[in-house]
C-alpha atoms as a PDB file:
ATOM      1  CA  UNK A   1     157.252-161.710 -40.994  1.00  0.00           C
ATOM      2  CA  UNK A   2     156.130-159.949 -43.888  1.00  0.00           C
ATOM      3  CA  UNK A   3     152.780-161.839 -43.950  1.00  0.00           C
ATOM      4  CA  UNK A   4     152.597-160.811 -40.371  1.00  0.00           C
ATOM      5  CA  UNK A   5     153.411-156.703 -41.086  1.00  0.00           C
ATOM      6  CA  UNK A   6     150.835-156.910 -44.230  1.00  0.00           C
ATOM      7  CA  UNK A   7     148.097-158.683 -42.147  1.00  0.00           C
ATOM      8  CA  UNK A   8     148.455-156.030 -39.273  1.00  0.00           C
ATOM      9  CA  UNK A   9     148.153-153.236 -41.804  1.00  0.00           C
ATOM     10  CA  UNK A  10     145.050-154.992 -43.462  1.00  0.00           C
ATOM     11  CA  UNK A  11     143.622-154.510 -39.941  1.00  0.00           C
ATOM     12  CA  UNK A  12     144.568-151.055 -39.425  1.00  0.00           C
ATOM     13  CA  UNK A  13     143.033-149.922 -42.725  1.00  0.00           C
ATOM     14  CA  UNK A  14     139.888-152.579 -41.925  1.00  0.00           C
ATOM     15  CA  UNK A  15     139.299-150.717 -38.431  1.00  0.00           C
ATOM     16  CA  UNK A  16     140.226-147.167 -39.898  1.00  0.00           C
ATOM     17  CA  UNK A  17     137.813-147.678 -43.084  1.00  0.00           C
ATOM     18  CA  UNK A  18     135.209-149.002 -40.386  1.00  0.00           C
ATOM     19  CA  UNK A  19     135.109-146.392 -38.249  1.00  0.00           C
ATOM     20  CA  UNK A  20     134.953-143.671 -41.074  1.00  0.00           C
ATOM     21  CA  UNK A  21     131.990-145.932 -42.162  1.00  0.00           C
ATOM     22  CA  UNK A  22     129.942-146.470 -38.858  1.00  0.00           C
ATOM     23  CA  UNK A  23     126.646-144.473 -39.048  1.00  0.00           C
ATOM     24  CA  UNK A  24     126.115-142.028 -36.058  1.00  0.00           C
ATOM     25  CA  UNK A  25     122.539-141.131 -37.198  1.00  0.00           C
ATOM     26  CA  UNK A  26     120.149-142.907 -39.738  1.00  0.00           C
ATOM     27  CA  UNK A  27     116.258-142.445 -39.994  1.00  0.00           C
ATOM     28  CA  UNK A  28     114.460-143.304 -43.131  1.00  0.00           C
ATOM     29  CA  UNK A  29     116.426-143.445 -45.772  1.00  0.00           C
ATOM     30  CA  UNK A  30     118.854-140.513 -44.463  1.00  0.00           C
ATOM     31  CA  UNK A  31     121.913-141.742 -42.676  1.00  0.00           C
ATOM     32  CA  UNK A  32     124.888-139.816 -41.165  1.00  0.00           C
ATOM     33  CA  UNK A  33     128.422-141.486 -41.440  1.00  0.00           C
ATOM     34  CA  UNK A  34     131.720-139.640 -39.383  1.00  0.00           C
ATOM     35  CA  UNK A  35     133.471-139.822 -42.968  1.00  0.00           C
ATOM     36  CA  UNK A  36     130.546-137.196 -43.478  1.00  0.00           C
ATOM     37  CA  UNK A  37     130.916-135.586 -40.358  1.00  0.00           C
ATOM     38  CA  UNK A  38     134.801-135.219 -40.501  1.00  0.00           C
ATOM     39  CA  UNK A  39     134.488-133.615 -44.008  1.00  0.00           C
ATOM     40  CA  UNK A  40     131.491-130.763 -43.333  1.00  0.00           C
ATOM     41  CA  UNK A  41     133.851-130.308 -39.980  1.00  0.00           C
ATOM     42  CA  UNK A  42     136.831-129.635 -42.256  1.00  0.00           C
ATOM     43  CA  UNK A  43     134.923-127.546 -45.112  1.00  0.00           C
ATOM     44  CA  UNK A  44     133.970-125.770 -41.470  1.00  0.00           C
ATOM     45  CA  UNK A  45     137.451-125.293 -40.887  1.00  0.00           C
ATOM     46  CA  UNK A  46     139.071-124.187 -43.715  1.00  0.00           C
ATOM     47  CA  UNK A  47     136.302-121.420 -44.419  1.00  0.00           C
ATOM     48  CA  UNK A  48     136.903-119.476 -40.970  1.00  0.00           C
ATOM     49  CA  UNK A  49     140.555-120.049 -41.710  1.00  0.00           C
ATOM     50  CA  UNK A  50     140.306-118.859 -45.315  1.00  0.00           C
ATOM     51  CA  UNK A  51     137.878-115.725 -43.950  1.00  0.00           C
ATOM     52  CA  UNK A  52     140.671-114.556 -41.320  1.00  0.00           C
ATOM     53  CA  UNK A  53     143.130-114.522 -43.726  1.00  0.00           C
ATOM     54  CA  UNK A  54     141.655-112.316 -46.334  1.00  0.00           C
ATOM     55  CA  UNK A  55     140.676-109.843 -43.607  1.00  0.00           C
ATOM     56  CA  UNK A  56     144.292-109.853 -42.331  1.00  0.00           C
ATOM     57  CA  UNK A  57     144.984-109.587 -46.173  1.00  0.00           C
ATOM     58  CA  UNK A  58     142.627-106.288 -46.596  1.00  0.00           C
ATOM     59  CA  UNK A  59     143.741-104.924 -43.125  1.00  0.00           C
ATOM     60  CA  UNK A  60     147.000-104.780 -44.435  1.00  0.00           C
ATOM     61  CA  UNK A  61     146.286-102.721 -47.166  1.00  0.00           C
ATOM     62  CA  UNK A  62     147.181 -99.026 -47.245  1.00  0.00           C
ATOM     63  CA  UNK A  63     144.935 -97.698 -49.981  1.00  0.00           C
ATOM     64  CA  UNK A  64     141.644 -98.038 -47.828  1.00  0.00           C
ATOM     65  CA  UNK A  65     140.601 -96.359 -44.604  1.00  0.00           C
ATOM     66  CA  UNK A  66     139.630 -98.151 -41.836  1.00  0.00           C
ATOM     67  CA  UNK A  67     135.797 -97.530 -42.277  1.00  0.00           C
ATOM     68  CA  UNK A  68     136.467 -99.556 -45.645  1.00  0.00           C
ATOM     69  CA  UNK A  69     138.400-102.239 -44.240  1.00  0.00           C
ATOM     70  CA  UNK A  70     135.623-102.799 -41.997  1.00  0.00           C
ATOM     71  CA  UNK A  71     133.310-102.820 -44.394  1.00  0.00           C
ATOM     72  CA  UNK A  72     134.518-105.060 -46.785  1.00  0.00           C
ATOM     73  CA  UNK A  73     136.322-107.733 -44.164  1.00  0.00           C
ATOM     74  CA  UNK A  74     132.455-107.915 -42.858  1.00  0.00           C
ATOM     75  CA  UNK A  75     131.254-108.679 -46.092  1.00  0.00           C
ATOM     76  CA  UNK A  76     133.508-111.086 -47.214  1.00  0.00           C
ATOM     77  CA  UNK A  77     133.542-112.829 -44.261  1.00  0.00           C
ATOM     78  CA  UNK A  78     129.694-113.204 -44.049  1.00  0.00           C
ATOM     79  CA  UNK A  79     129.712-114.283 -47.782  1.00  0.00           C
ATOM     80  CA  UNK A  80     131.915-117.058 -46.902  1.00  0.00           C
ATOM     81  CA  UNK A  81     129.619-118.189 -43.713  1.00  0.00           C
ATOM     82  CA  UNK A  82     127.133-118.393 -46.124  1.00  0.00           C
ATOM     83  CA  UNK A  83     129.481-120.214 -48.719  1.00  0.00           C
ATOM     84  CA  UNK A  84     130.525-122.394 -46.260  1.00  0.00           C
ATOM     85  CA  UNK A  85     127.178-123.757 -44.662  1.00  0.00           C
ATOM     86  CA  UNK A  86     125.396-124.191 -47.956  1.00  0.00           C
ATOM     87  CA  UNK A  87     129.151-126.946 -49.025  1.00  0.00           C
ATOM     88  CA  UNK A  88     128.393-128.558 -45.391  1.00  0.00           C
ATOM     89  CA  UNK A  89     124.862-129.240 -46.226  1.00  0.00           C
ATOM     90  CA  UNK A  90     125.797-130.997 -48.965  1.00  0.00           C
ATOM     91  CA  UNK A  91     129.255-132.994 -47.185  1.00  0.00           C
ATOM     92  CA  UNK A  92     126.717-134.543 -44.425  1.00  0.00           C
ATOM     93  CA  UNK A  93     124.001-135.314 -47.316  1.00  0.00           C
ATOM     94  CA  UNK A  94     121.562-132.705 -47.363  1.00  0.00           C
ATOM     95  CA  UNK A  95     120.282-130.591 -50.230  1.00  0.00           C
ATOM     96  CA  UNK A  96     118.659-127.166 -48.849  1.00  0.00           C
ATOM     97  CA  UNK A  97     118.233-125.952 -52.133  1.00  0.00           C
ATOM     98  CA  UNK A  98     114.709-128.236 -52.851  1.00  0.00           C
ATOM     99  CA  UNK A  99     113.770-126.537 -49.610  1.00  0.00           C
ATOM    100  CA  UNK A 100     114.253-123.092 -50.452  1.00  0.00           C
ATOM    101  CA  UNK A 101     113.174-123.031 -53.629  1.00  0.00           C
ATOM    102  CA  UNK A 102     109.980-125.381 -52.763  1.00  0.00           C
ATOM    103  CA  UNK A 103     108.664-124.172 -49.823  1.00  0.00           C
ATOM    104  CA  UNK A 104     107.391-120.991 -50.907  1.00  0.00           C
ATOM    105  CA  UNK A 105     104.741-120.858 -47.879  1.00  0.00           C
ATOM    106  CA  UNK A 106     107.246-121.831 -45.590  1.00  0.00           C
ATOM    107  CA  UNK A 107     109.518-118.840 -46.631  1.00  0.00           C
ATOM    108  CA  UNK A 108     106.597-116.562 -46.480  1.00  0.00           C
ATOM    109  CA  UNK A 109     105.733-117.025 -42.732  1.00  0.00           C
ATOM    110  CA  UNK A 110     109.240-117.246 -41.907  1.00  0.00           C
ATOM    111  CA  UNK A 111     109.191-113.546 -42.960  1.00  0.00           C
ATOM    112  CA  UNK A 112     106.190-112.578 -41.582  1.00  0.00           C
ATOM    113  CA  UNK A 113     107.454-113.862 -38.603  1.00  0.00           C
ATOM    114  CA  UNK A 114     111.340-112.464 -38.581  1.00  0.00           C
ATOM    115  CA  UNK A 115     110.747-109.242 -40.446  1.00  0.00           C
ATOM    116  CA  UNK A 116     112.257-106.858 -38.126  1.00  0.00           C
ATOM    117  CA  UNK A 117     115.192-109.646 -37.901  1.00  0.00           C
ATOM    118  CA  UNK A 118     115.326-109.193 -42.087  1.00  0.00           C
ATOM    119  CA  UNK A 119     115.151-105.998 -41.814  1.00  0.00           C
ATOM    120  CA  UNK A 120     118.023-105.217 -39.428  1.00  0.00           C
ATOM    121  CA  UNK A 121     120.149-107.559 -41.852  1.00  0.00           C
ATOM    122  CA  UNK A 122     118.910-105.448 -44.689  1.00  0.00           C
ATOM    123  CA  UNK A 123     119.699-102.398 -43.244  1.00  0.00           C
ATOM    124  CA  UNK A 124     123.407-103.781 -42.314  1.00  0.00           C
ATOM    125  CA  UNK A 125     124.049-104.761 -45.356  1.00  0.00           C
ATOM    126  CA  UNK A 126     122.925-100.943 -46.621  1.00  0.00           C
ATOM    127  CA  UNK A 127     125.195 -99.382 -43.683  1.00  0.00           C
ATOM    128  CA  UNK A 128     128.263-101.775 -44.773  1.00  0.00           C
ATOM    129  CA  UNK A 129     127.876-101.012 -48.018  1.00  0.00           C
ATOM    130  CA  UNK A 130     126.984 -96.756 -48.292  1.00  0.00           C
ATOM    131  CA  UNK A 131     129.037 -96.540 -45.671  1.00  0.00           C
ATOM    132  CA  UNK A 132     126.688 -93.257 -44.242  1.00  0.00           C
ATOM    133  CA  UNK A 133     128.353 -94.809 -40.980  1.00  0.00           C
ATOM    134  CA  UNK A 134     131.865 -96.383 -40.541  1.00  0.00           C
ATOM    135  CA  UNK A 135     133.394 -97.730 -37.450  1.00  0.00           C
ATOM    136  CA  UNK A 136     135.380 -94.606 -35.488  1.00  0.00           C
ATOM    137  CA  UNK A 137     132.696 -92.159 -36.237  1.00  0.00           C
ATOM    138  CA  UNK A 138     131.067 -89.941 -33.730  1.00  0.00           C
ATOM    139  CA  UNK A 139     127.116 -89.528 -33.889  1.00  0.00           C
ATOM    140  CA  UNK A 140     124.623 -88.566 -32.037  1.00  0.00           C
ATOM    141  CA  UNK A 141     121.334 -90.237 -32.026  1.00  0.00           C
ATOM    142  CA  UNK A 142     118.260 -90.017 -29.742  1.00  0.00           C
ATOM    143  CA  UNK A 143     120.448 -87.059 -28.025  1.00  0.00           C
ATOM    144  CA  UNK A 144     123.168 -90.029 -27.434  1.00  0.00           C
ATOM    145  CA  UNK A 145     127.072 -88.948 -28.475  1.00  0.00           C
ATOM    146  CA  UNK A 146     128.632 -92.137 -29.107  1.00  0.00           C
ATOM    147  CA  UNK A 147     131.776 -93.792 -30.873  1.00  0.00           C
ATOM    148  CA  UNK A 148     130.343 -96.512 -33.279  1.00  0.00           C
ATOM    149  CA  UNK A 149     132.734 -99.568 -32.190  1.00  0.00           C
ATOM    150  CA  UNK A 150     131.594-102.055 -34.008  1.00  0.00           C
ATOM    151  CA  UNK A 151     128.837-103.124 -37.470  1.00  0.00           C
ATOM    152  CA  UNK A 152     127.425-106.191 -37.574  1.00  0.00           C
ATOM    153  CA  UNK A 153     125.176-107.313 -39.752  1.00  0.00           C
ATOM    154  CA  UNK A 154     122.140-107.239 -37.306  1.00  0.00           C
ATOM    155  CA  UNK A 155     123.188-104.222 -34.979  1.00  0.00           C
ATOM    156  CA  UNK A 156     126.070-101.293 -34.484  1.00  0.00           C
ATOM    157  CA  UNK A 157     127.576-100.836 -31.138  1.00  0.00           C
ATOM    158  CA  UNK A 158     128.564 -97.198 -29.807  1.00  0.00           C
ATOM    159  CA  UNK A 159     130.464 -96.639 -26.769  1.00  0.00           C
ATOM    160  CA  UNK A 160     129.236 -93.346 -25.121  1.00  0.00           C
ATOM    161  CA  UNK A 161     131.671 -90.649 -22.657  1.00  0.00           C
ATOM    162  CA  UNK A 162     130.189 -92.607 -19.735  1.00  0.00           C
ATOM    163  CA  UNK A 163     132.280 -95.558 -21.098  1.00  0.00           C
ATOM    164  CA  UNK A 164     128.917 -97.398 -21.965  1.00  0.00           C
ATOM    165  CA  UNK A 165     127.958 -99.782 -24.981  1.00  0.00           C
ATOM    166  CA  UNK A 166     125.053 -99.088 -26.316  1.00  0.00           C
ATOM    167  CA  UNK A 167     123.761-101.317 -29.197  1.00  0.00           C
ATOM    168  CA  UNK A 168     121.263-100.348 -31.899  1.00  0.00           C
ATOM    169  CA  UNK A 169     119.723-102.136 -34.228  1.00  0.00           C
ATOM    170  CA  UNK A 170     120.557-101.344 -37.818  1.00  0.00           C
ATOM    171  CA  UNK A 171     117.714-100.709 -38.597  1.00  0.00           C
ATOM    172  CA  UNK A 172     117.235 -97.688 -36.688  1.00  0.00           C
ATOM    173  CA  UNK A 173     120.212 -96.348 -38.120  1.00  0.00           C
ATOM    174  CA  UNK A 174     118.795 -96.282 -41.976  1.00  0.00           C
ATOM    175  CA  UNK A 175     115.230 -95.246 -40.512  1.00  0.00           C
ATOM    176  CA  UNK A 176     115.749 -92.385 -37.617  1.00  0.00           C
ATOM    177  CA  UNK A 177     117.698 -88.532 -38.014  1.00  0.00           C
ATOM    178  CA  UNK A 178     120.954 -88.853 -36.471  1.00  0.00           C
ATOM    179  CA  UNK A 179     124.180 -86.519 -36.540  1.00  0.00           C
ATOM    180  CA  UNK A 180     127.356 -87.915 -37.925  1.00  0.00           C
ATOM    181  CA  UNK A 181     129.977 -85.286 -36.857  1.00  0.00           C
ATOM    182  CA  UNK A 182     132.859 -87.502 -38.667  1.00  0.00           C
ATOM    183  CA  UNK A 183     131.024 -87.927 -41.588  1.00  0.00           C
ATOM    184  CA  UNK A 184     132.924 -85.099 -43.927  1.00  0.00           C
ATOM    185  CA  UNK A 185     135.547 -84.131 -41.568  1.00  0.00           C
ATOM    186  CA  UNK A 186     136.205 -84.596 -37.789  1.00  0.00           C
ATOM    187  CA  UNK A 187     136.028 -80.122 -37.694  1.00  0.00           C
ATOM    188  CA  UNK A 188     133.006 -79.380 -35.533  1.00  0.00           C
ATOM    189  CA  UNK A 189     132.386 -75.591 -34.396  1.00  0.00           C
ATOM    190  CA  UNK A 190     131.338 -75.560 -30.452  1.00  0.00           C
ATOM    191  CA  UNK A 191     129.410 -72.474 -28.605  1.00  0.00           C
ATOM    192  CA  UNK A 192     129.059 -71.346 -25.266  1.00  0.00           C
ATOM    193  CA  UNK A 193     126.863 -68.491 -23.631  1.00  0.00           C
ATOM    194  CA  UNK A 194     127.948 -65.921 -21.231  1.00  0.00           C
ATOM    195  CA  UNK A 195     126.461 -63.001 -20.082  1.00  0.00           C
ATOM    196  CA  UNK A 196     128.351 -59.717 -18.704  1.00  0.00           C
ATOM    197  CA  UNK A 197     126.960 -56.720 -16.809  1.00  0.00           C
ATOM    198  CA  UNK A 198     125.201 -53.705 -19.280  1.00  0.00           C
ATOM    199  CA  UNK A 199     128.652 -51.135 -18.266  1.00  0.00           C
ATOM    200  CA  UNK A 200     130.827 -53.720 -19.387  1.00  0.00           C
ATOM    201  CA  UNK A 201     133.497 -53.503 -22.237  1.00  0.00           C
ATOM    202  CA  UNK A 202     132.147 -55.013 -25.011  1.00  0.00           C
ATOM    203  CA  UNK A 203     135.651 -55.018 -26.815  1.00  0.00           C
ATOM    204  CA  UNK A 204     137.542 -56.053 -23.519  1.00  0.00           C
ATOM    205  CA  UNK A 205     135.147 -59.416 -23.357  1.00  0.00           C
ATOM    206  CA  UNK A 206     134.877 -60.764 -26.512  1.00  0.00           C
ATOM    207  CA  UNK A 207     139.519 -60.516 -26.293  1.00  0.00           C
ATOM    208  CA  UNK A 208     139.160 -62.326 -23.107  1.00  0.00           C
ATOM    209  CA  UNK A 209     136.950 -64.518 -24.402  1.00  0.00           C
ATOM    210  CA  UNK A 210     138.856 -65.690 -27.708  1.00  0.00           C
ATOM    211  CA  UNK A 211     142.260 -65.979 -25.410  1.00  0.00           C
ATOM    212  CA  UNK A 212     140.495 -68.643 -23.228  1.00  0.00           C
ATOM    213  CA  UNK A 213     139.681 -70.596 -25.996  1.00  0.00           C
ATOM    214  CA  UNK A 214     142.581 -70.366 -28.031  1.00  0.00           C
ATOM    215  CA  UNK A 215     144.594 -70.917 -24.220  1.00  0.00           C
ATOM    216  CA  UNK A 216     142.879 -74.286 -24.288  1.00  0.00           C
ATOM    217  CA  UNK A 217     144.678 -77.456 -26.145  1.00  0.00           C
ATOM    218  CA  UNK A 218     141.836 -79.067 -27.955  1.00  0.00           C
ATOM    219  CA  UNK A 219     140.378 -75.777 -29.746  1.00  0.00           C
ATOM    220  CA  UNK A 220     142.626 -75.546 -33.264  1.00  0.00           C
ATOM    221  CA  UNK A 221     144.410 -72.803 -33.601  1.00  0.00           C
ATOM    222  CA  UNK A 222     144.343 -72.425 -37.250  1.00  0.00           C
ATOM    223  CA  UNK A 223     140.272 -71.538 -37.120  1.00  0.00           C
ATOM    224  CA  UNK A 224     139.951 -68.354 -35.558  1.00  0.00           C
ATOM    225  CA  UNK A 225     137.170 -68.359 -32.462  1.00  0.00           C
ATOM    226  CA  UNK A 226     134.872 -65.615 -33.054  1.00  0.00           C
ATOM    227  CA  UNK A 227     132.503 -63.890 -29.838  1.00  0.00           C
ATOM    228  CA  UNK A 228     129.389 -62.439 -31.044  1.00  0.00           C
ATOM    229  CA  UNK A 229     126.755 -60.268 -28.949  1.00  0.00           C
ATOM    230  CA  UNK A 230     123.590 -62.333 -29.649  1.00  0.00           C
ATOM    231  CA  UNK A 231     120.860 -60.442 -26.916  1.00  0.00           C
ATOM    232  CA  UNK A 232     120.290 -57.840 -24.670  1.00  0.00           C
ATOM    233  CA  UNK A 233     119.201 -59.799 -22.188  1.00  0.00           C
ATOM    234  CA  UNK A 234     117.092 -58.844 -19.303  1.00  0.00           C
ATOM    235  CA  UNK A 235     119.741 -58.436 -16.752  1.00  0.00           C
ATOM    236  CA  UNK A 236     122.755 -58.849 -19.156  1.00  0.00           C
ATOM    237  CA  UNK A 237     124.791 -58.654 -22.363  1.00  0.00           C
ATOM    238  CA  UNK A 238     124.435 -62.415 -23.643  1.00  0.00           C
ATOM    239  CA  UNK A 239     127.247 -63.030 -25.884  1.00  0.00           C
ATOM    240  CA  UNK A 240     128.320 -66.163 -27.421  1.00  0.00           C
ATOM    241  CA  UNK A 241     131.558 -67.969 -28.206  1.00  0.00           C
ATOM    242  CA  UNK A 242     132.353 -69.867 -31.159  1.00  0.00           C
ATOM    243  CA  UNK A 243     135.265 -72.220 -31.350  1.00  0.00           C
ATOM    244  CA  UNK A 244     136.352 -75.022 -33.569  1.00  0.00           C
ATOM    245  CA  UNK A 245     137.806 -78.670 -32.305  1.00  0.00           C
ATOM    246  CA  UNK A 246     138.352 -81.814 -33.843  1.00  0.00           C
ATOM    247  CA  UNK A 247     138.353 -83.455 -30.264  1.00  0.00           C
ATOM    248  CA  UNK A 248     134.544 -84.314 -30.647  1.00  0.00           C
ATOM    249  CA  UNK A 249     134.394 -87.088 -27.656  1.00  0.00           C
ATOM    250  CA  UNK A 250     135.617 -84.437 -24.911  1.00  0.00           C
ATOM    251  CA  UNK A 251     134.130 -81.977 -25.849  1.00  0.00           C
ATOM    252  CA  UNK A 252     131.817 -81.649 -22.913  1.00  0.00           C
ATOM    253  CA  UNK A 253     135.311 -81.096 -20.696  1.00  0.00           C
ATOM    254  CA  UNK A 254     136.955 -78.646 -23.349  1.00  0.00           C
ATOM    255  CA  UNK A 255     133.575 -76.224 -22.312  1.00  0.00           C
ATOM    256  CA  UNK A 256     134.321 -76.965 -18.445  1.00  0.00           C
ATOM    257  CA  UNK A 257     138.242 -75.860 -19.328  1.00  0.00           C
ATOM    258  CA  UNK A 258     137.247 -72.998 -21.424  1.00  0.00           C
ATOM    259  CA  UNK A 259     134.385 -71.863 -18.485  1.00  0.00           C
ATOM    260  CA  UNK A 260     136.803 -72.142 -15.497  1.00  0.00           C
ATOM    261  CA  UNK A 261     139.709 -69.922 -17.373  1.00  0.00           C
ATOM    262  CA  UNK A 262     136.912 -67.331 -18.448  1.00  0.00           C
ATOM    263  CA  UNK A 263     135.469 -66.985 -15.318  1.00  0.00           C
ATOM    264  CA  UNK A 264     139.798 -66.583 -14.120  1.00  0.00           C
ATOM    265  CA  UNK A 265     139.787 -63.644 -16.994  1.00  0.00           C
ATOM    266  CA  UNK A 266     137.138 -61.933 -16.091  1.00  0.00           C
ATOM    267  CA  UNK A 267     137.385 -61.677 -12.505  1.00  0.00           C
ATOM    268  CA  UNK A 268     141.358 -60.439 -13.137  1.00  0.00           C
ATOM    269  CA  UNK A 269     139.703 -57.712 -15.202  1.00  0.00           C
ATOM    270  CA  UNK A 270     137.019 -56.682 -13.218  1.00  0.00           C
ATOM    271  CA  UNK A 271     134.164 -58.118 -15.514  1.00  0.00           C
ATOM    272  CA  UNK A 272     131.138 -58.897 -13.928  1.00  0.00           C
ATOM    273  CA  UNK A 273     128.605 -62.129 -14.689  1.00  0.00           C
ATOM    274  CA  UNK A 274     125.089 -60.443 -13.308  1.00  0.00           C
ATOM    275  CA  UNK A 275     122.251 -62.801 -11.487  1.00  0.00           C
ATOM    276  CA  UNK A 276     118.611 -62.047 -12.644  1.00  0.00           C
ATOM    277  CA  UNK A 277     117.344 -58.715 -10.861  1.00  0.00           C
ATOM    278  CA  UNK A 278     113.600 -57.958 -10.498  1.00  0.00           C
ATOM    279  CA  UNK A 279     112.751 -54.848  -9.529  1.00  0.00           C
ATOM    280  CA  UNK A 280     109.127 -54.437  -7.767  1.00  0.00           C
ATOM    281  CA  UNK A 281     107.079 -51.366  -8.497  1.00  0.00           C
ATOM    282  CA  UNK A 282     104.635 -50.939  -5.741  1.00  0.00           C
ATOM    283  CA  UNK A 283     102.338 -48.339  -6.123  1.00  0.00           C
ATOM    284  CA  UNK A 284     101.258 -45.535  -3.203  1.00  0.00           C
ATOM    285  CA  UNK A 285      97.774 -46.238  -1.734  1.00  0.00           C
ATOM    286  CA  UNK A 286      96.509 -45.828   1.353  1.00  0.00           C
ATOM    287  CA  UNK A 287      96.452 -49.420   3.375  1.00  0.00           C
ATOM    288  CA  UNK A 288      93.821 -50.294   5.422  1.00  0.00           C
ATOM    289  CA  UNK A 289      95.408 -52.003   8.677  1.00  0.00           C
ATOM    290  CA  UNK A 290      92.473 -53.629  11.010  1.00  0.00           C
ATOM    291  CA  UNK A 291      93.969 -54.469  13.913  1.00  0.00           C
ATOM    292  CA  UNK A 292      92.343 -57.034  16.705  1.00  0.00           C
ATOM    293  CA  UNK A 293      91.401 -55.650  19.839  1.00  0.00           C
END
């Protein structure tokens, strides 16, 4: 019986060394075995597991924001792809190194070719790394207010108020002007324009004005709002009011909240918002009339 167990595992191993053994793909002198296969699949493996745990590892950590985290979870992780494909290569038999190293002219079109793909990876790298932009800031580029979402190495997503993702390529973001309002601190002073009727109480509007920003939730409290007369205006008084607000993404609905409770505190107190008046000086002269008989 023994003979019989010992025989049967004989077999087992026979069929299991086999099968590890049998070549799925062989030209030349290159073959590829599934012993090979099953290993670059496992080095595969092991890498995307290894590269989720150290960004769980540095998302866990208290001492860095979460622009930083980003940052460096996206460069680790990227590092490892690149760890990890050049260890496959070599598991299923091949040796890229010869290759890159060798084929100067090869490398050389390639570029010419994908230099606007380089250079987006460049300029990721550059964006990950000086951090000018980290995910949750608010910018504003090509007159676009967005919340940057995401970094990758080749592009940046932004989801606008409308809801909508746009996605830019990185390098636009090292090469263009564009406005990072979160950059130093998430303060950012707003304005709007108002004009009041020439017999109107200076003193009076600018109060009203300041109390219907202050009124209003998102405008801090702690930085005063300030009104200042900035025209005499053809028709009207055109004074401005300045008010601060962290609350950068709503801010087009703060104004509309502010607006609608001025335009309350004005008509309560009798303050009136003029329309454009022309006046028509038509001088005296005698007018010729023909009439048709």
């Amino acid at each position: 019986m023994n003979d019989n167990v010992n025989h049967l595992t004989n077999d087992v191993s026979l069929t299991l060394k086999q099968i590890l053994e049998y070549k799925v793909f062989s030209i030349g002198g290159y073959s590829l075995s599934v012993y090979e296969i099953a290993i670059a699949l496992l080095i595969i493996i092991l890498g995307v597991i290894a590269s989720k745990l150290i960004r769980k590892i540095i998302y866990r950590s208290e001492r860095l924001d979460l622009g930083k985290k980003f940052a460096f979870s996206q460069i680790i992780h990227y590092l490892i792809l690149i760890f990890v494909f050049f260890i496959a290569m070599r598991a299923i038999g091949i040796n890229i190194s010869p290759l890159l190293f060798g084929s100067g002219a090869l490398l050389v079109g390639l570029g010419l070719g994908l230099q606007n793909l380089f250079l987006d990876f460049i300029s990721g790298v550059i964006i990950l790394l000086d951090r000018t932009i980290k995910v949750g800031d608010i910018i504003e580029i090509e007159g676009i207010v967005g919340r940057v979402q995401q970094i990758h190495m080749r592009s940046t997503a932004i989801r606008t108020r409308d809801n909508k993702s746009l996605i830019f390529p990185n390098s636009i973001l090292t090469k263009e002007k564009f406005i990072n309002y979160s950059h130093a601190d998430n303060i950012v002073r707003f304005e709007i324009s108002v004009g009041v009727h020439y017999n109107t109480d200076i003193d009076l509007a600018s109060k009203l004005l300041i109390e219907a920003a202050l009124e209003n939730n998102f405008v801090l409290k702690n930085e005063e709002p300030i009104v200042r007369l900035e025209d005499f205006g053809d028709s009207s008084l055109d004074l401005k009011l300045f008010y601060f607000s962290t609350h950068l993404f709503r801010a087009p609905q703060t104004k509309n909240e502010i607006r609608r409770e001025i335009l309350k505190k004005f008509k309560a107190n009798g303050i009136n918002i003029p329309y454009p008046i022309r006046t028509l000086d038509i001088p005296n002269q005698t007018l010729n009339i023909r009439q048709n008989p």
